[in-house]
N, C-alpha and C. Protein backbone atom coordinates (compact mmCIF):
# COMPACT_ATOMS: atom_id res chain seq x y z
N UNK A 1 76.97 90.53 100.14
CA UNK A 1 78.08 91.23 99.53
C UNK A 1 79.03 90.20 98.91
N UNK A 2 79.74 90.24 97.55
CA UNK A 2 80.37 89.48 97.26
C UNK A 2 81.95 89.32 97.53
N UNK A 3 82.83 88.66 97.57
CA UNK A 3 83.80 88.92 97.82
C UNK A 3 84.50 89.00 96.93
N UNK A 4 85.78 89.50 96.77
CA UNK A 4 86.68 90.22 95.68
C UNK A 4 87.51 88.70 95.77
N UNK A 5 88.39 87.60 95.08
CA UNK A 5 89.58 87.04 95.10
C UNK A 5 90.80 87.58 94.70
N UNK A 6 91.92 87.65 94.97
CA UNK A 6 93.01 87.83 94.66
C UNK A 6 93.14 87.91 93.18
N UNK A 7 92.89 86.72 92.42
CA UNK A 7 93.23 86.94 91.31
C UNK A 7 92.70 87.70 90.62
N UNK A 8 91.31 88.02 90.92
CA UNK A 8 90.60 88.97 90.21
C UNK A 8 91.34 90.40 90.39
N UNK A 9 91.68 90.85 90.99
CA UNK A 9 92.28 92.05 91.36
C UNK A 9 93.31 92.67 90.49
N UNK A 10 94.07 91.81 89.92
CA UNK A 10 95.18 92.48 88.76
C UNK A 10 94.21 92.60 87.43
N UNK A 11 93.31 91.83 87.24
CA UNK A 11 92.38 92.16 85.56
C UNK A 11 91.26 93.16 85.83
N UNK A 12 91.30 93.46 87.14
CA UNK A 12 90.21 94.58 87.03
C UNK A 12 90.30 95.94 86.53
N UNK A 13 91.02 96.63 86.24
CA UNK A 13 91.11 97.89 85.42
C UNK A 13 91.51 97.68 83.77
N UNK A 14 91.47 96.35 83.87
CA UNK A 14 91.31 96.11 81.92
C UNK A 14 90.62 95.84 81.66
N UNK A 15 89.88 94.57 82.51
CA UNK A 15 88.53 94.14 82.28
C UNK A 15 87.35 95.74 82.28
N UNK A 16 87.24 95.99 82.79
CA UNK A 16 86.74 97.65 83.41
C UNK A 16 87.11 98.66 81.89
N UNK A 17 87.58 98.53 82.01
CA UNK A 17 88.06 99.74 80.95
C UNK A 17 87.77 98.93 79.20
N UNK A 18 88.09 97.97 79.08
CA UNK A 18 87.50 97.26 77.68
C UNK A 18 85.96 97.02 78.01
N UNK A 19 85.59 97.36 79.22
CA UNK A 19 83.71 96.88 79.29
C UNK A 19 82.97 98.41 78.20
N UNK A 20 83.53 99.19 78.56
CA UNK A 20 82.60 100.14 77.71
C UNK A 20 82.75 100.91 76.38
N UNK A 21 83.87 99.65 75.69
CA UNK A 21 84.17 100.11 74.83
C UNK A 21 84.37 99.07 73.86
N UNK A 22 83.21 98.15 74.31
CA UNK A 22 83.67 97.19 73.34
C UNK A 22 82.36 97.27 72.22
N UNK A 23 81.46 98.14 72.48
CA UNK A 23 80.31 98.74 71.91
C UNK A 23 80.64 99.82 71.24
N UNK A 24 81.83 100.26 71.61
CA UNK A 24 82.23 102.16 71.42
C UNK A 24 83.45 101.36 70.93
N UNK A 25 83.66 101.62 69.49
CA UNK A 25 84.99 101.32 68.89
C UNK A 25 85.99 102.36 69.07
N UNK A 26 87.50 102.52 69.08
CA UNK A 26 88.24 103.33 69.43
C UNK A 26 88.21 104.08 68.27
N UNK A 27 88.61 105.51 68.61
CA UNK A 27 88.28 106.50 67.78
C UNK A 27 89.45 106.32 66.23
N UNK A 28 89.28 106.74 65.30
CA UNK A 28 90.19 106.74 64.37
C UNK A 28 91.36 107.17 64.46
N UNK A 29 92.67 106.85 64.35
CA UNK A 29 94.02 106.66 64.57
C UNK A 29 94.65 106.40 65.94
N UNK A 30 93.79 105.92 66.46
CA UNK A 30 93.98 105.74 68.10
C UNK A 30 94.28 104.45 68.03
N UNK A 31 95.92 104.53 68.65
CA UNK A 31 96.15 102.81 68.74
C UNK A 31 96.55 102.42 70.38
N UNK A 32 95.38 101.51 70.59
CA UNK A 32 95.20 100.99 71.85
C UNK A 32 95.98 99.68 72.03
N UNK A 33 96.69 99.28 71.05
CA UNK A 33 97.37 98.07 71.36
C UNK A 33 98.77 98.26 71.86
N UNK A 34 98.81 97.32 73.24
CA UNK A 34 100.11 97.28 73.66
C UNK A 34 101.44 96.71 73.05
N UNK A 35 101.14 96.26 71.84
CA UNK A 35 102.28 95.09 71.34
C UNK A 35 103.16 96.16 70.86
N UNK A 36 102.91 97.56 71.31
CA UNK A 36 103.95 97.96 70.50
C UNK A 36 105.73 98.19 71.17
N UNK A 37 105.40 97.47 72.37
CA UNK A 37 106.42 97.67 72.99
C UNK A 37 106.43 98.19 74.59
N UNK A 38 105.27 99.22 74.73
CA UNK A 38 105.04 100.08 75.85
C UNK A 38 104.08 98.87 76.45
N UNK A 39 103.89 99.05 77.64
CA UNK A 39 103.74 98.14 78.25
C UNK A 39 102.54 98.78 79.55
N UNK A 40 102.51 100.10 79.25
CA UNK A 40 101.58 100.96 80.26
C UNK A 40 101.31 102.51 79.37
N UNK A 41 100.20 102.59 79.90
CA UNK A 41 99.91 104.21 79.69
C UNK A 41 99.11 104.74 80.57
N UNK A 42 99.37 106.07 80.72
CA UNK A 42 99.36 106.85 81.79
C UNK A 42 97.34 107.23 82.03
N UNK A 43 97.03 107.13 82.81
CA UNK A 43 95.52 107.56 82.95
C UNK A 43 95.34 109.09 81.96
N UNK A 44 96.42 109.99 82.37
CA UNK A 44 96.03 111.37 81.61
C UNK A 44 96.12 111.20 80.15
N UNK A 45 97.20 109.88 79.84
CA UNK A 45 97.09 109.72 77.88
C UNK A 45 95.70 108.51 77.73
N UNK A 46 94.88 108.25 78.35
CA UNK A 46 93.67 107.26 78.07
C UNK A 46 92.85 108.34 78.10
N UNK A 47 92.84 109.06 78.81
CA UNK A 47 91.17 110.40 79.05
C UNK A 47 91.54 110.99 77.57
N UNK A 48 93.26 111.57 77.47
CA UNK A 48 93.12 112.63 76.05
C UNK A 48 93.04 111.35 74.95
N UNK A 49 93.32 110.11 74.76
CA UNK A 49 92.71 109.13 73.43
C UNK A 49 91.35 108.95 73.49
N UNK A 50 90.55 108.51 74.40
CA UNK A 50 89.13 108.82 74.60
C UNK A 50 88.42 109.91 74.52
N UNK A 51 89.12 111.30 74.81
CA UNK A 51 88.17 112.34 74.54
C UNK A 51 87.33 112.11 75.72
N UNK A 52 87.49 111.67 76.46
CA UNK A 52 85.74 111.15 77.35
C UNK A 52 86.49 111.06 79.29
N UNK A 53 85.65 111.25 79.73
CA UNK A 53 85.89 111.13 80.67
C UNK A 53 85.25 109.41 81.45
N UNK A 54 86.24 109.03 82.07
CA UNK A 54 85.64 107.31 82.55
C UNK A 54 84.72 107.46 83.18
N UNK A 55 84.33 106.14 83.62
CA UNK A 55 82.76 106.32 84.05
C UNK A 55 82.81 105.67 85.55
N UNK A 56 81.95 106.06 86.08
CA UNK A 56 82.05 105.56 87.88
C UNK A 56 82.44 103.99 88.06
N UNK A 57 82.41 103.66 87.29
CA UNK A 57 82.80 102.21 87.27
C UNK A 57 84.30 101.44 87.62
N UNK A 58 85.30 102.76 86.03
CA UNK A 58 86.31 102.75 86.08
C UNK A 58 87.09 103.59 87.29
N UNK A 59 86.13 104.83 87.19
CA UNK A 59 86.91 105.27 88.42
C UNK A 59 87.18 104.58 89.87
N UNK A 60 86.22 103.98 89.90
CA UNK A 60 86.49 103.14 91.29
C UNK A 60 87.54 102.20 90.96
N UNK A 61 87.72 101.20 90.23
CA UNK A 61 88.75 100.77 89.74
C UNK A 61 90.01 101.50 89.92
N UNK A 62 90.35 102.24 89.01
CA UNK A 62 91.54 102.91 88.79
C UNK A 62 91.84 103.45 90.93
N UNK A 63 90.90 103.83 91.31
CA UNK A 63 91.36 104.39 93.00
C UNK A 63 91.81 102.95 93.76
N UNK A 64 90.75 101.95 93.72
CA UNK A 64 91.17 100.49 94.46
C UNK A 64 92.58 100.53 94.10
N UNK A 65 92.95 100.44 92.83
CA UNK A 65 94.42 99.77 92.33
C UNK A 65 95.52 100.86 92.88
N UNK A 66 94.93 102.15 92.25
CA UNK A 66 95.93 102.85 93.01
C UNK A 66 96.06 102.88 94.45
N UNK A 67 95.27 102.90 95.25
CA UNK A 67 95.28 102.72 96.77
C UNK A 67 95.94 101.22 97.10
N UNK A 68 95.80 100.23 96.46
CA UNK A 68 96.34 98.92 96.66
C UNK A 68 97.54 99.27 96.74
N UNK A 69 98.54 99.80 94.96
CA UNK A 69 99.77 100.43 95.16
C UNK A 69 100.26 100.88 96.26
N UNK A 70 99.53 102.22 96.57
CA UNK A 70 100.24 103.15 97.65
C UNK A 70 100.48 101.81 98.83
N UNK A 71 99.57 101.69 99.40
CA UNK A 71 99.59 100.39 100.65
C UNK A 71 100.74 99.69 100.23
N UNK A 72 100.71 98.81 99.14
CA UNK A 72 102.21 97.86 99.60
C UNK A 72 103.22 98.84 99.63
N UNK A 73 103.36 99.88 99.02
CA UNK A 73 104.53 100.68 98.94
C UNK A 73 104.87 100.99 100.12
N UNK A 74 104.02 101.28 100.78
CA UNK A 74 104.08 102.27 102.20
C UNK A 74 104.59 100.95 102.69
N UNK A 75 103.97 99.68 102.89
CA UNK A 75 104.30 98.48 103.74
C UNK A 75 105.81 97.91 103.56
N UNK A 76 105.99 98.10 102.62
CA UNK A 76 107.59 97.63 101.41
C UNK A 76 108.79 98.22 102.54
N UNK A 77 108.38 99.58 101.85
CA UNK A 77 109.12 100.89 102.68
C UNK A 77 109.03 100.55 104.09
N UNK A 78 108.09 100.62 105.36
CA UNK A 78 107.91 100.55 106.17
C UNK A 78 108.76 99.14 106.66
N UNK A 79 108.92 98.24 106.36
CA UNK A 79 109.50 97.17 107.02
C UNK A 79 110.78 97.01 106.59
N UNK A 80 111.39 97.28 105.46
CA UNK A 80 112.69 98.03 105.50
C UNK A 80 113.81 98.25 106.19
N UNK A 81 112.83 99.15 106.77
CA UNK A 81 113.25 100.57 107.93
C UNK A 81 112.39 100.76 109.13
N UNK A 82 112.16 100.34 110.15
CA UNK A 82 110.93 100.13 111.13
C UNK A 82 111.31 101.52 111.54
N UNK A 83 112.61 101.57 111.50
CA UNK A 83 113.10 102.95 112.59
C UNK A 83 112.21 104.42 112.16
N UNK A 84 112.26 104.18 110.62
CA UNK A 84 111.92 105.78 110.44
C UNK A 84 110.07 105.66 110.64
N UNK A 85 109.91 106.76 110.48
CA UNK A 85 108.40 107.57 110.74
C UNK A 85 107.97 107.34 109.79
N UNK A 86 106.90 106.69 110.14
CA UNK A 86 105.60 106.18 109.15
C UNK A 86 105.40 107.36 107.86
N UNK A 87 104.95 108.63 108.43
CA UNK A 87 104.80 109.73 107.80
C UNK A 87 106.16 110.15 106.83
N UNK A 88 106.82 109.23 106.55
CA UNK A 88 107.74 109.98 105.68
C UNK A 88 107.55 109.09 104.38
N UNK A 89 107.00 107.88 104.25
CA UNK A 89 106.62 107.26 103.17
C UNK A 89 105.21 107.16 102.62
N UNK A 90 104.78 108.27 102.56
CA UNK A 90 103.03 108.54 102.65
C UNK A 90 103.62 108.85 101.17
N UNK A 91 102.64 108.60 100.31
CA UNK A 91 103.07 109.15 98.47
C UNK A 91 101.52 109.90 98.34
N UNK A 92 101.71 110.91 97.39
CA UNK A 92 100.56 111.32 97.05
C UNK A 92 100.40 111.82 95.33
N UNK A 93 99.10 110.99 95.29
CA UNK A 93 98.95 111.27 93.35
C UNK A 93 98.66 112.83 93.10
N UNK A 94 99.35 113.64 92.55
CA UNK A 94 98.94 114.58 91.99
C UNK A 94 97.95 115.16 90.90
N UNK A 95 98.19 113.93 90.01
CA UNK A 95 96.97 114.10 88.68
C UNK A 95 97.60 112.69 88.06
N UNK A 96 96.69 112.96 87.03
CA UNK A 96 96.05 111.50 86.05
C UNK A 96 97.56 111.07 85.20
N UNK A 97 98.63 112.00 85.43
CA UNK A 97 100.02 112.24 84.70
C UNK A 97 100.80 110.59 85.66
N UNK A 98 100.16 110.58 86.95
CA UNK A 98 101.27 109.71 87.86
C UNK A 98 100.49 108.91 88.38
N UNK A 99 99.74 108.35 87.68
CA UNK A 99 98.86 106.86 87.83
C UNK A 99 99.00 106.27 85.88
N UNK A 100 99.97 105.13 86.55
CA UNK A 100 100.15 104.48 84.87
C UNK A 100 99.22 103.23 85.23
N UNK A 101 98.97 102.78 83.96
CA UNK A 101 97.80 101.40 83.81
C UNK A 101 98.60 100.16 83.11
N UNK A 102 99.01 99.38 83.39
CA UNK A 102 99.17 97.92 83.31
C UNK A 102 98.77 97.27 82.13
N UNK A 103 99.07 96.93 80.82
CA UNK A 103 98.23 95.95 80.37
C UNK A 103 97.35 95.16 81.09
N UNK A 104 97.92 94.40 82.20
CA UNK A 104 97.42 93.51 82.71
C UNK A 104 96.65 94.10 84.02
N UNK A 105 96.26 95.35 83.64
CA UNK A 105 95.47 95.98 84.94
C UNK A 105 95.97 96.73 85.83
N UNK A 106 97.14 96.09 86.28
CA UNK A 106 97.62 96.88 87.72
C UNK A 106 97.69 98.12 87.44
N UNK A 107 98.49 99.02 88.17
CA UNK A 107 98.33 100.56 88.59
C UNK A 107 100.28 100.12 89.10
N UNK A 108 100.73 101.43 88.53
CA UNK A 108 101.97 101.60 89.00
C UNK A 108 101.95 103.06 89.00
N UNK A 109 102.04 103.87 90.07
CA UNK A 109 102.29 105.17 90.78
C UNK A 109 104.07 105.78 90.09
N UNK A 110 104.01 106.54 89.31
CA UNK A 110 104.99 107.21 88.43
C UNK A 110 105.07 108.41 88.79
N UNK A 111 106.20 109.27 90.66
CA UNK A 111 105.70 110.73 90.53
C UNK A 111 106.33 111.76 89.67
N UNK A 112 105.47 112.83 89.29
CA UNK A 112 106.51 113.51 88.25
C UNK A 112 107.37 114.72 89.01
N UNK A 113 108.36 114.90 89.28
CA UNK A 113 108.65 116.12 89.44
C UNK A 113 109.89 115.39 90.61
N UNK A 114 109.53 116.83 92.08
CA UNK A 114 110.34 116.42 92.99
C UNK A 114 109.85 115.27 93.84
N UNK A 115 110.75 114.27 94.37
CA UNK A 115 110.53 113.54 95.55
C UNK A 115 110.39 114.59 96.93
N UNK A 116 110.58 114.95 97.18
CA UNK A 116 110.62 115.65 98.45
C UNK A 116 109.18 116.21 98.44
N UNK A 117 108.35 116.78 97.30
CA UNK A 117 107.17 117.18 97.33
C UNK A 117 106.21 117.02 97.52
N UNK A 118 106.69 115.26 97.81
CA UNK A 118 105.39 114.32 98.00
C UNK A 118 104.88 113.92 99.34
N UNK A 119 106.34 114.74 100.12
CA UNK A 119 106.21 114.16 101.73
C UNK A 119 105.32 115.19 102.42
N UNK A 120 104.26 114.59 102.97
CA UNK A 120 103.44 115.92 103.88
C UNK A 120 104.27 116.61 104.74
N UNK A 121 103.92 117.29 105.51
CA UNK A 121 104.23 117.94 106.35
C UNK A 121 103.29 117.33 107.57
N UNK A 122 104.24 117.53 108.60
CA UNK A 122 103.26 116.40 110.23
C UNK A 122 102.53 117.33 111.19
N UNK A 123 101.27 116.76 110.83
CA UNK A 123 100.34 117.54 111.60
C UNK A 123 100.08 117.53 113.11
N UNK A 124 99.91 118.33 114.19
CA UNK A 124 100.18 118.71 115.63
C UNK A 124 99.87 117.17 116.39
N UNK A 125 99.46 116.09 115.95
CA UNK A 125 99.25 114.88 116.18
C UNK A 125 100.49 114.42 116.27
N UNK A 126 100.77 114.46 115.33
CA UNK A 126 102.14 113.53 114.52
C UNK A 126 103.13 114.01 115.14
N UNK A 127 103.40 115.41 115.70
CA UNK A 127 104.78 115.94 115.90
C UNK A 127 104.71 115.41 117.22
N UNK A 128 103.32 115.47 118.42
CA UNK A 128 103.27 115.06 119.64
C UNK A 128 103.80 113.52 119.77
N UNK A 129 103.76 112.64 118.85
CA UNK A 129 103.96 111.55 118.53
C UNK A 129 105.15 111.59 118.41
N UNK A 130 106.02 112.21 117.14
CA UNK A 130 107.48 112.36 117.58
C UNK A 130 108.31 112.79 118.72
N UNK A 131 107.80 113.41 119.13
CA UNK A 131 108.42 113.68 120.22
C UNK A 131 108.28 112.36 121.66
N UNK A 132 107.86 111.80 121.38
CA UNK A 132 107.47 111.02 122.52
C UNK A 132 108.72 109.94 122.05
């Protein structure tokens, strides 16, 4: 099995995402270049410029990075504040609208709507746990 390095980890959803399209030119008036200022775009505006749905490749990509995200976030949050309950900084992606892409690869988690919507609710585990 090979091992992943650190540095590799921030170019993997560009590297990934320019692999299957460097055969497949971008469609006509589709401008894929970042110089224009924006600096990310959202997974749901790459599927509607592609027309196409990504390929198992990228998708694994795009989940690593986003799951990388969530983790430091949760860890960020979590040491913070030791006091509060793990379960209150749990984030959850709703759709392709709140996973943005990086020039440089990374994944930054954008939620749309309410904050409060994102917090689960604590399952008969969790509450036995609070209470203790």
């Amino acid at each position: 099995m090979a091992e992943r390095h650190d540095a590799d980890e921030g170019t993997l959803i560009a590297a990934v995402l320019q692999q299957d399209h460097i055969d497949d030119p971008t469609p006509d008036g589709v401008d894929m270049d970042f110089s224009g200022g924006e600096d990310e775009l959202c997974l749901e505006e790459i599927l509607k410029l592609y027309g196409q749905p990504i390929n198992e490749e990228q998708a694994w990509a795009v989940c690593y990075q986003s799951c990388r995200t969530l983790a430091k976030e949760h860890l960020r949050k979590r040491t913070k504040s030791a006091k509060a309950p793990v379960v209150d900084y749990v984030g959850k992606i709703e759709g392709p609208g709140d996973v943005r892409i990086r020039k440089d690869g990374t994944v930054k988690l954008q939620h749309q709507g309410d904050p409060d919507k994102y917090r689960p609710s604590c399952t008969p585990v969790e509450e036995k746990v609070k209470e203790r």
